[in-house]
Every structure is written in structure tokens, then in C-alpha cells.
PDB file of N, CA and C in Angstrom:
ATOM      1  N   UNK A   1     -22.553 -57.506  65.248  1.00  0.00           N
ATOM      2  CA  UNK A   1     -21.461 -56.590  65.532  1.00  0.00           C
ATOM      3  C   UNK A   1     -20.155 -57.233  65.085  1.00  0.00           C
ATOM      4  N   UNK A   2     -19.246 -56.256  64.578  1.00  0.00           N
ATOM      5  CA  UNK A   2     -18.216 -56.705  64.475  1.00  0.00           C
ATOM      6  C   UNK A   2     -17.195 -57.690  65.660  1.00  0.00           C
ATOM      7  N   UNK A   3     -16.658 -58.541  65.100  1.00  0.00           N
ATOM      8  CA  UNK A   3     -15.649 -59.175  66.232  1.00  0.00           C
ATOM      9  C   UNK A   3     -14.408 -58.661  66.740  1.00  0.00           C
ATOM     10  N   UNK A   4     -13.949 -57.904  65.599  1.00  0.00           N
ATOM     11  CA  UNK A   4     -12.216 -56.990  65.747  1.00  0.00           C
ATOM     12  C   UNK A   4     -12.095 -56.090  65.112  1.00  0.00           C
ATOM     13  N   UNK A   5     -11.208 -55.235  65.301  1.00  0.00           N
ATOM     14  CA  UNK A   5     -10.763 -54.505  64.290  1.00  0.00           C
ATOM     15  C   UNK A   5      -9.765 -53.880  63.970  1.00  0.00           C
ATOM     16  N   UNK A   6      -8.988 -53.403  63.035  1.00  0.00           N
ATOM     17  CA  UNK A   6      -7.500 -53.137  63.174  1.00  0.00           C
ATOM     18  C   UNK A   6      -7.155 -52.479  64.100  1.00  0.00           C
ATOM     19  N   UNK A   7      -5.863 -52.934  64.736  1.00  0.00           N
ATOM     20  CA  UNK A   7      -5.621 -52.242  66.073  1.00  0.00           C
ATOM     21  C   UNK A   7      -5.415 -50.922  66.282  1.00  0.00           C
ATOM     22  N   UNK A   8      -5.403 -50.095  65.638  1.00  0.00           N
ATOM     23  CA  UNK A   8      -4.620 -48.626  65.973  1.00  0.00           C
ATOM     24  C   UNK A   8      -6.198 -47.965  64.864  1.00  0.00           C
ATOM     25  N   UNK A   9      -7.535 -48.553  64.966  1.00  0.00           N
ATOM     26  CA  UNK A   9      -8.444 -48.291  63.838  1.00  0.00           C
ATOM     27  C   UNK A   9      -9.910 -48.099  65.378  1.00  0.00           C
ATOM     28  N   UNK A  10     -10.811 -46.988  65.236  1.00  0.00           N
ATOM     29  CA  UNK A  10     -11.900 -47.181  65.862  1.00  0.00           C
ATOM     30  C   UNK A  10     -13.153 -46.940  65.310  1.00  0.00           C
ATOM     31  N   UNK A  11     -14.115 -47.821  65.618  1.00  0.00           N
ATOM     32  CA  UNK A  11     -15.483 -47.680  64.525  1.00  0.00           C
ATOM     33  C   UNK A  11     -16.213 -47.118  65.516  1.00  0.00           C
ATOM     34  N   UNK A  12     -16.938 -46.188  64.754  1.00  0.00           N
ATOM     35  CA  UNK A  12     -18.008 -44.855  65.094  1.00  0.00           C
ATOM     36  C   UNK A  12     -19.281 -45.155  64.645  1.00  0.00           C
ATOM     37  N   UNK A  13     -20.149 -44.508  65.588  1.00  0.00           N
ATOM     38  CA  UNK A  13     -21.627 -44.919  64.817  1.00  0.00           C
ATOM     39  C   UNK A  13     -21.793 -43.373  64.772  1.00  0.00           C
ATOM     40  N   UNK A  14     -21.937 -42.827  63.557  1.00  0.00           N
ATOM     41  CA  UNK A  14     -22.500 -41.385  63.258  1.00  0.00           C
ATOM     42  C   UNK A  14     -24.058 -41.004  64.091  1.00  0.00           C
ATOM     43  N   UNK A  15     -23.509 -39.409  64.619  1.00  0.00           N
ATOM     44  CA  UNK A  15     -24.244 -38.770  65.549  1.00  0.00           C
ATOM     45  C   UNK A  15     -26.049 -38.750  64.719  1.00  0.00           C
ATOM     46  N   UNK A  16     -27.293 -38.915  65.227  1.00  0.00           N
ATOM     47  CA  UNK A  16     -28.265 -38.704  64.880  1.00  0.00           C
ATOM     48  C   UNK A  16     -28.002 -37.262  64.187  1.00  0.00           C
ATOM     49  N   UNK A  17     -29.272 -36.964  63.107  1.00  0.00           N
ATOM     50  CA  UNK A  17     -29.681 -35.620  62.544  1.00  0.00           C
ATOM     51  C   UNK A  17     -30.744 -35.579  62.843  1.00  0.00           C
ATOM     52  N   UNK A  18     -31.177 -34.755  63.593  1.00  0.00           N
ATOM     53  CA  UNK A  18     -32.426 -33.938  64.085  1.00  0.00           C
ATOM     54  C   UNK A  18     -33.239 -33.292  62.548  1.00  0.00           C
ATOM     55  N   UNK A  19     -34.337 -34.247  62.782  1.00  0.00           N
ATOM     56  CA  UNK A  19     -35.424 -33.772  62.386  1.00  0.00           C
ATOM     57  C   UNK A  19     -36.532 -32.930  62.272  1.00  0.00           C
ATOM     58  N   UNK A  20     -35.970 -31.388  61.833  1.00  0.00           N
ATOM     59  CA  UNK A  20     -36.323 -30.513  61.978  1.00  0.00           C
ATOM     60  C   UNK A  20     -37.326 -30.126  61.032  1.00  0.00           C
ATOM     61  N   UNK A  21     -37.699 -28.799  61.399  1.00  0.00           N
ATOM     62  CA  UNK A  21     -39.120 -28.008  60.095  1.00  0.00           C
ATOM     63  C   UNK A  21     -40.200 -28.778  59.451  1.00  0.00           C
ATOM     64  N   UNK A  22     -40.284 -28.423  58.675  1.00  0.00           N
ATOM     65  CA  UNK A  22     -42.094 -29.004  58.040  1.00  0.00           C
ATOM     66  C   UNK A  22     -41.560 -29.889  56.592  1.00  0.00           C
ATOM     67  N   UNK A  23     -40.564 -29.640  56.376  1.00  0.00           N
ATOM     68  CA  UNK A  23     -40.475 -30.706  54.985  1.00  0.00           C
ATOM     69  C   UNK A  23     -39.584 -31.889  55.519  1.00  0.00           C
ATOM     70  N   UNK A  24     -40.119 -32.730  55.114  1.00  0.00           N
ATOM     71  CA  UNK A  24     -39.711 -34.400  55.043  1.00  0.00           C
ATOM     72  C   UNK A  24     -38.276 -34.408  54.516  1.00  0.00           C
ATOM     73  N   UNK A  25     -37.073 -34.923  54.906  1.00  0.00           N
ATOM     74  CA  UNK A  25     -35.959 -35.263  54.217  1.00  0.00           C
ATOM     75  C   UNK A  25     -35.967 -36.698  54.336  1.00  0.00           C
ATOM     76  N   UNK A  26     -35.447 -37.072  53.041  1.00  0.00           N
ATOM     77  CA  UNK A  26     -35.522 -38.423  52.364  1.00  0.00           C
ATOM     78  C   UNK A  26     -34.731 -39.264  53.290  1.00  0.00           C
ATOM     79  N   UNK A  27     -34.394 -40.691  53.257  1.00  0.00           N
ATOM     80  CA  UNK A  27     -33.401 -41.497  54.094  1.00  0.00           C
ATOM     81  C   UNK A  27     -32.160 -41.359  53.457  1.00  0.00           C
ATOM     82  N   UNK A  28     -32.065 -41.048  52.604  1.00  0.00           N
ATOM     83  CA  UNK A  28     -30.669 -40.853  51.831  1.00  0.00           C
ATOM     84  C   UNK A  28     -29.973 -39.539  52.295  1.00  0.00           C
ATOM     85  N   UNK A  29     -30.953 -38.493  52.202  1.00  0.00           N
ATOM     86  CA  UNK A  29     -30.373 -36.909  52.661  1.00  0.00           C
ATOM     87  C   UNK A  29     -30.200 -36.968  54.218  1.00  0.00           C
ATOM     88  N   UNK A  30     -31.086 -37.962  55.260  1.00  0.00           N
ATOM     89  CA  UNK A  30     -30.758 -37.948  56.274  1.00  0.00           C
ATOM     90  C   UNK A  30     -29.294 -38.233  56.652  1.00  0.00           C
ATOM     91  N   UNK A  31     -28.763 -39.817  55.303  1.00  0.00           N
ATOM     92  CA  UNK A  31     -27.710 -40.155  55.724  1.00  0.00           C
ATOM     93  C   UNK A  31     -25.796 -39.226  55.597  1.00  0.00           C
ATOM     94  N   UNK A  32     -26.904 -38.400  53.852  1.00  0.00           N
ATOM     95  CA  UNK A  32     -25.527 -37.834  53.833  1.00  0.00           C
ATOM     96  C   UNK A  32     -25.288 -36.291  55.336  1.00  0.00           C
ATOM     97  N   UNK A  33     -26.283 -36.260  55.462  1.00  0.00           N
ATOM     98  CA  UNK A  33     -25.949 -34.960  56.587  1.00  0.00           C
ATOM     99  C   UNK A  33     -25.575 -35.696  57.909  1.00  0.00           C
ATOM    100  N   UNK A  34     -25.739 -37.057  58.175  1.00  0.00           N
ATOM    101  CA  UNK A  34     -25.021 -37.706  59.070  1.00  0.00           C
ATOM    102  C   UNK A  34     -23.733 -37.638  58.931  1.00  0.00           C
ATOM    103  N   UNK A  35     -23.423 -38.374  57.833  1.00  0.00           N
ATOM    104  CA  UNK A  35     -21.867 -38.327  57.770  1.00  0.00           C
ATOM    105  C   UNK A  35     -20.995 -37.257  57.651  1.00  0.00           C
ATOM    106  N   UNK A  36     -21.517 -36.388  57.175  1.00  0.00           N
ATOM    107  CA  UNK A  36     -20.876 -35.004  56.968  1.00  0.00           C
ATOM    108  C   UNK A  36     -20.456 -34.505  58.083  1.00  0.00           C
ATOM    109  N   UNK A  37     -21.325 -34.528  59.324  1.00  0.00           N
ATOM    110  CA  UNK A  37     -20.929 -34.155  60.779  1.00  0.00           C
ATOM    111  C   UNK A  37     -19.852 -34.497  60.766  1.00  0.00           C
ATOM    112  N   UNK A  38     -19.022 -35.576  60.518  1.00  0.00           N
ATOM    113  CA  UNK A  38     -17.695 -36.036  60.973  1.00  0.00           C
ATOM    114  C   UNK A  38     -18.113 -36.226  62.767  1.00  0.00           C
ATOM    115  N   UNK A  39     -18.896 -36.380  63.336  1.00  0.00           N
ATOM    116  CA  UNK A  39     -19.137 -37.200  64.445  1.00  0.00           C
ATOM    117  C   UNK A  39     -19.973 -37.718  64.935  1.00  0.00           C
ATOM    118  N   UNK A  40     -19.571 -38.590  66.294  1.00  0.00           N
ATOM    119  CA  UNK A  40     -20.102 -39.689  66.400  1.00  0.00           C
ATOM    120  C   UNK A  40     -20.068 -40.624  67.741  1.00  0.00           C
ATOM    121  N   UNK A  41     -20.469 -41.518  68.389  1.00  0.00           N
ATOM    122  CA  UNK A  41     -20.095 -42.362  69.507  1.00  0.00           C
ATOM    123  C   UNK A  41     -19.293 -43.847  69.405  1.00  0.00           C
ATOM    124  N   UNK A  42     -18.018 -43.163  69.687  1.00  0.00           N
ATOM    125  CA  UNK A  42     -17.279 -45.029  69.582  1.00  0.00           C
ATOM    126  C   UNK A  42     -17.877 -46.250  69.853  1.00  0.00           C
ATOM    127  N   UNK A  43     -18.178 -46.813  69.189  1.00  0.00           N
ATOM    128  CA  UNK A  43     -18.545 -48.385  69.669  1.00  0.00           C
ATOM    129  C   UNK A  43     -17.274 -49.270  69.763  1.00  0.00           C
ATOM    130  N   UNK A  44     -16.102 -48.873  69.226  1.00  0.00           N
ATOM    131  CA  UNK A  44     -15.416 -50.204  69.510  1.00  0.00           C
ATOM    132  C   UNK A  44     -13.851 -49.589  68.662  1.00  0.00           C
ATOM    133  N   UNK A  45     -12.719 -49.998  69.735  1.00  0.00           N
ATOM    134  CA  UNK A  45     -11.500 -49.251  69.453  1.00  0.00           C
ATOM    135  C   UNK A  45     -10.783 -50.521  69.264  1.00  0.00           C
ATOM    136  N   UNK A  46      -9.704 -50.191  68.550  1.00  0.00           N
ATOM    137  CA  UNK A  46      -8.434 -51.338  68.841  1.00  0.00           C
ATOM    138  C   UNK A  46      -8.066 -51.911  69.747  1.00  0.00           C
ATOM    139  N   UNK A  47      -6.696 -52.705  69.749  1.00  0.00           N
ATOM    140  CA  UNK A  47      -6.593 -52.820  70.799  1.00  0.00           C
ATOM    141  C   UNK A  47      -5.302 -52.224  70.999  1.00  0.00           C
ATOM    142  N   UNK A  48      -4.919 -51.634  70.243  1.00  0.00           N
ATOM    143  CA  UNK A  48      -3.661 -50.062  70.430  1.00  0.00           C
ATOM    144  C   UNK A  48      -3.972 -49.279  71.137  1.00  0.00           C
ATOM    145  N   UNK A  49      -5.285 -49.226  70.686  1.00  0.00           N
ATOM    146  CA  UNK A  49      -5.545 -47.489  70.384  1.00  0.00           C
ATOM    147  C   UNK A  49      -6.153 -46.813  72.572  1.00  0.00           C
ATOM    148  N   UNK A  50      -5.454 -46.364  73.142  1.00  0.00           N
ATOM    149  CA  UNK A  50      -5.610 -45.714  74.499  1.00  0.00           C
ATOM    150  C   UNK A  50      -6.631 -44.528  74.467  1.00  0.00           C
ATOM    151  N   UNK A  51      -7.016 -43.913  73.495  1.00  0.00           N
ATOM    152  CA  UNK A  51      -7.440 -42.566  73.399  1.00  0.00           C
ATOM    153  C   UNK A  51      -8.242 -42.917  72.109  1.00  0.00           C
ATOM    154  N   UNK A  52      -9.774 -42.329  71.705  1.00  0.00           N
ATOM    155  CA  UNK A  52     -10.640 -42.479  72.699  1.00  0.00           C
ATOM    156  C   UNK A  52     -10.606 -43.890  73.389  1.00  0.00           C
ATOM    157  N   UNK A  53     -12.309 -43.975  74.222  1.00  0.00           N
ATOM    158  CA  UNK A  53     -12.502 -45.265  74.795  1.00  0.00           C
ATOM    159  C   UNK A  53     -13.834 -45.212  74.168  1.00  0.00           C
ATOM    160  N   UNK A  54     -14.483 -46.377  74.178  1.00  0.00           N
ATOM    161  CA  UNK A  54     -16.138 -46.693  73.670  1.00  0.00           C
ATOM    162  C   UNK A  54     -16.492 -46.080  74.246  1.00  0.00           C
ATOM    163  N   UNK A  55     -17.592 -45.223  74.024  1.00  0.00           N
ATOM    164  CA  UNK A  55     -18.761 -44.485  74.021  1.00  0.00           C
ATOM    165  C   UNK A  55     -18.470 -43.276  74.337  1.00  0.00           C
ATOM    166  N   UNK A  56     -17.158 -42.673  73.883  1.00  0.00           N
ATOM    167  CA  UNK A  56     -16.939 -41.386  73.927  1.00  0.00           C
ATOM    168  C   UNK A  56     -17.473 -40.740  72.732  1.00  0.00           C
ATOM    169  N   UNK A  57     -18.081 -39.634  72.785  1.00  0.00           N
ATOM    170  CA  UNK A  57     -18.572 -38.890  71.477  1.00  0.00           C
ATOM    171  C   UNK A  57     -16.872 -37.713  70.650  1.00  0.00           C
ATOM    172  N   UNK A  58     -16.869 -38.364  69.837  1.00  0.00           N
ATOM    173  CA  UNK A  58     -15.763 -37.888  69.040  1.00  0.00           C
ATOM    174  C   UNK A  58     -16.204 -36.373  67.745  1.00  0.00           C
ATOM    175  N   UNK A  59     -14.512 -36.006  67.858  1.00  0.00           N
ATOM    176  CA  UNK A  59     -14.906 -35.626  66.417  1.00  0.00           C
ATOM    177  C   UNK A  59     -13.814 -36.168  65.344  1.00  0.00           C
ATOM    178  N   UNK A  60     -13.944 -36.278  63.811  1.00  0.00           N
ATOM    179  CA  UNK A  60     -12.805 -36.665  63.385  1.00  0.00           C
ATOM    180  C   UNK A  60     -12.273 -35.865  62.282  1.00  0.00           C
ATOM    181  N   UNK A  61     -11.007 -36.162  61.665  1.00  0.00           N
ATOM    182  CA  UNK A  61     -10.560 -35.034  60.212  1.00  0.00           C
ATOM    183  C   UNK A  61     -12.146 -35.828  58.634  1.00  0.00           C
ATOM    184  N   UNK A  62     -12.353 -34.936  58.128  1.00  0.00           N
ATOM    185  CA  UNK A  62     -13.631 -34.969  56.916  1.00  0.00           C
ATOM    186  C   UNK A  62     -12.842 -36.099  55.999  1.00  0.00           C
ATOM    187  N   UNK A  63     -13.202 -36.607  55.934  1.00  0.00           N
ATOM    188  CA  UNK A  63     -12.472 -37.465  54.811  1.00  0.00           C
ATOM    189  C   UNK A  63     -12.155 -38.901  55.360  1.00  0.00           C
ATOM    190  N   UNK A  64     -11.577 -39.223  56.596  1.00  0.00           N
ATOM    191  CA  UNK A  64     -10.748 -39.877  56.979  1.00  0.00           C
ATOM    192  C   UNK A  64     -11.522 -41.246  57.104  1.00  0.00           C
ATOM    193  N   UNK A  65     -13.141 -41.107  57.526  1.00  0.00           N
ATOM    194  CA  UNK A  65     -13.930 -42.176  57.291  1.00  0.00           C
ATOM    195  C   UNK A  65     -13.880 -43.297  56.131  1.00  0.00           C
ATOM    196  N   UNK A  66     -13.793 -44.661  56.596  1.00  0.00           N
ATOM    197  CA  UNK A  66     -14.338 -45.550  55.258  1.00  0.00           C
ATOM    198  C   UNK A  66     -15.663 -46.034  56.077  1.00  0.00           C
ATOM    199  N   UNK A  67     -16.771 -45.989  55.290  1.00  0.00           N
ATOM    200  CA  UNK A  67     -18.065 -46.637  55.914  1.00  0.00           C
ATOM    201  C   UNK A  67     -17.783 -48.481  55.682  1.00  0.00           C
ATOM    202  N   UNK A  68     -18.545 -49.015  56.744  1.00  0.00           N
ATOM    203  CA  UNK A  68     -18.853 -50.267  56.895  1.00  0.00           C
ATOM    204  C   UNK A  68     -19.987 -50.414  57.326  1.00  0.00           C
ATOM    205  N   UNK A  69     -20.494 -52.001  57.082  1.00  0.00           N
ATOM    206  CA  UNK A  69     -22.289 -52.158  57.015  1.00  0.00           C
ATOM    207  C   UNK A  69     -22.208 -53.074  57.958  1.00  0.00           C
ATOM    208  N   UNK A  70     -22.896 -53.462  59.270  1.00  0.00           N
ATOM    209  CA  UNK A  70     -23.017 -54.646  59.584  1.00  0.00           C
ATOM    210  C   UNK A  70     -23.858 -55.574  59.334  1.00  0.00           C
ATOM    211  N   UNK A  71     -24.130 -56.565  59.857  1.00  0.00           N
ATOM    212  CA  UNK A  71     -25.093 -57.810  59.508  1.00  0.00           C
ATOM    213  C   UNK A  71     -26.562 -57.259  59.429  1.00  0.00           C
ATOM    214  N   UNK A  72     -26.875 -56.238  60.145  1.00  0.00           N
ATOM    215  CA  UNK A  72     -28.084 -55.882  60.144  1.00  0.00           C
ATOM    216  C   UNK A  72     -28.171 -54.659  59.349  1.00  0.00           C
ATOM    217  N   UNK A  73     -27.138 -53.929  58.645  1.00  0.00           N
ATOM    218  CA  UNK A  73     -27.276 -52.679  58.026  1.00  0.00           C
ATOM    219  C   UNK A  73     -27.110 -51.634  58.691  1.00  0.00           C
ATOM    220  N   UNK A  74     -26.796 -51.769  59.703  1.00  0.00           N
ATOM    221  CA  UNK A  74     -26.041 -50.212  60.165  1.00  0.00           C
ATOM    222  C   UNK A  74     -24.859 -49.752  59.542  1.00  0.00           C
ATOM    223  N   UNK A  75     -24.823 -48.953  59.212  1.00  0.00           N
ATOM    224  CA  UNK A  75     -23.865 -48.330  58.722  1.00  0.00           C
ATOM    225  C   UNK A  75     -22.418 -47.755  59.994  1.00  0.00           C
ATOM    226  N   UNK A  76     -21.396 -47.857  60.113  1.00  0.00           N
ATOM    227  CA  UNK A  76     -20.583 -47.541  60.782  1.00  0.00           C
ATOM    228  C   UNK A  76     -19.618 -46.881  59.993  1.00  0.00           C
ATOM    229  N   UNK A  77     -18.473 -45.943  61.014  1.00  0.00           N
ATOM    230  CA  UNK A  77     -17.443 -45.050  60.140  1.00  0.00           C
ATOM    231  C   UNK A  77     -16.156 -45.982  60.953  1.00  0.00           C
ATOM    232  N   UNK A  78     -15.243 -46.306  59.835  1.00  0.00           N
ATOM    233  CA  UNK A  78     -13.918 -47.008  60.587  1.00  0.00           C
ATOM    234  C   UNK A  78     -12.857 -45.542  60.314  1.00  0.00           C
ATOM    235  N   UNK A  79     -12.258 -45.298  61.787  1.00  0.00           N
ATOM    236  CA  UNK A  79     -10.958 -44.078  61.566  1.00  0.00           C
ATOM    237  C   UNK A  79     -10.535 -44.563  62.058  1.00  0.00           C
ATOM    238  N   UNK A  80      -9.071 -44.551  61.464  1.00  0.00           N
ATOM    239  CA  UNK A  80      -7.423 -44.582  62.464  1.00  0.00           C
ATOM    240  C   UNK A  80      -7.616 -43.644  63.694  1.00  0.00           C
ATOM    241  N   UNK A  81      -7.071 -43.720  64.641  1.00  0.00           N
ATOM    242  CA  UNK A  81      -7.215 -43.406  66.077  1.00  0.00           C
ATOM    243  C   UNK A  81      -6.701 -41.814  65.739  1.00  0.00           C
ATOM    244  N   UNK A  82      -5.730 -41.958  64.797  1.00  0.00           N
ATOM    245  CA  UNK A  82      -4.830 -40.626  64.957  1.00  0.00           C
ATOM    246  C   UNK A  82      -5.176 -39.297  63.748  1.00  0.00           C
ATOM    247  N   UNK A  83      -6.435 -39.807  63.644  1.00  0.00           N
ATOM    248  CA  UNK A  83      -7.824 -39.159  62.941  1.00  0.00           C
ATOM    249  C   UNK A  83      -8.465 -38.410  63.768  1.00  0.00           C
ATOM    250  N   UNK A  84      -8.518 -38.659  65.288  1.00  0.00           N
ATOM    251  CA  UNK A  84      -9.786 -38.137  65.693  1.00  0.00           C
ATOM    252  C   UNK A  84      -9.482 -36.857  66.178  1.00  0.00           C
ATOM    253  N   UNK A  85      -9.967 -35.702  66.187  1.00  0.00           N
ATOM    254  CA  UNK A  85      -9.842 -34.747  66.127  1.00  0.00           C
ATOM    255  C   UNK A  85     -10.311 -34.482  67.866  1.00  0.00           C
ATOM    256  N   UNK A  86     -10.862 -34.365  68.080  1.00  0.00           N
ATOM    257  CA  UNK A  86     -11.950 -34.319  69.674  1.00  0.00           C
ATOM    258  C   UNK A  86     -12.750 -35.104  70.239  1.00  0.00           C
ATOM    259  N   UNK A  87     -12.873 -34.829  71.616  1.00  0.00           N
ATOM    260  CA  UNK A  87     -13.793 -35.725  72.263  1.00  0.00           C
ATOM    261  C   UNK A  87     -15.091 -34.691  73.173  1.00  0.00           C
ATOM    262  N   UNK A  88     -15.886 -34.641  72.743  1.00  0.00           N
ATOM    263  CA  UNK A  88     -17.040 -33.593  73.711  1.00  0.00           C
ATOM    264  C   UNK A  88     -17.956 -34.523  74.937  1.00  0.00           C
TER     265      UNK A  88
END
């Protein structure tokens, strides 16, 4: 896991895609319909940032994501705080 991250910046782990119907989607098509959601569960906020808090499920503006990989290959979304659109 990451150690820090820019302060006013919070990293998201994109919401699962349900694996639906009878045809197989590839790991690649799984990933782009992940990200496309634009949401996700905070793992880890600045230390600016008041709004969200970890493990709130967000939503954010389409675009605003840069992906990051960690040590093990997860993929994570880094947004500026003042990106996030909702919290459900």
C-alpha cells in the first residue's frame, strides 16, 4: 500500500463489475467497465482533504482519474478531493 499521498488528492479502489449473462468478458473488458463507473471505495485521503473519509463509496467527475498500480498490481484511481462528485 501506498505510504502518502498528495494532500488535497484521494485514492479509490474502483467499484466491482458484476458478472453477468452467459458470455465470458475478458480481464481487460472487465477493467475498462470498472473504470468507466467513475466509482468506488476510498482507501486513503490526504491529509487536507475533510470530505470524503476512507471507506466511503464515492462518485467522481469522468476523466478526473489518473490510475496507479501498487506493489502487488492493484490498480487504484488517484482524484483531487474537489473531483468527487458524491458519496452513496
Amino acid at each position: 500500500m501506498f505510504k502518502s499521498i498528495y494532500p488535497k488528492a484521494v485514492l479509490i479502489q474502483s467499484a466491482e463489475v458484476k458478472k453477468e449473462g452467459t458470455l465470458e468478458k475478458t480481464e481487460m473488458t472487465l477493467e475498462k467497465e470498472m473504470k468507466k463507473q467513475n466509482r468506488g471505495t476510498v482507501v486513503m485521503v490526504g491529509e487536507d482533504v475533510k470530505w470524503p473519509k476512507e471507506q466511503d463509496v464515492v462518485s467522481y467527475f469522468r476523466g478526473a482519474a489518473t490510475d496507479i498500480t501498487d506493489d502487488d498490481g492493484t490498480v487504484y484511481q488517484l482524484v483531487n478531493a474537489a473531483h468527487i462528485l458524491a458519496e452513496f
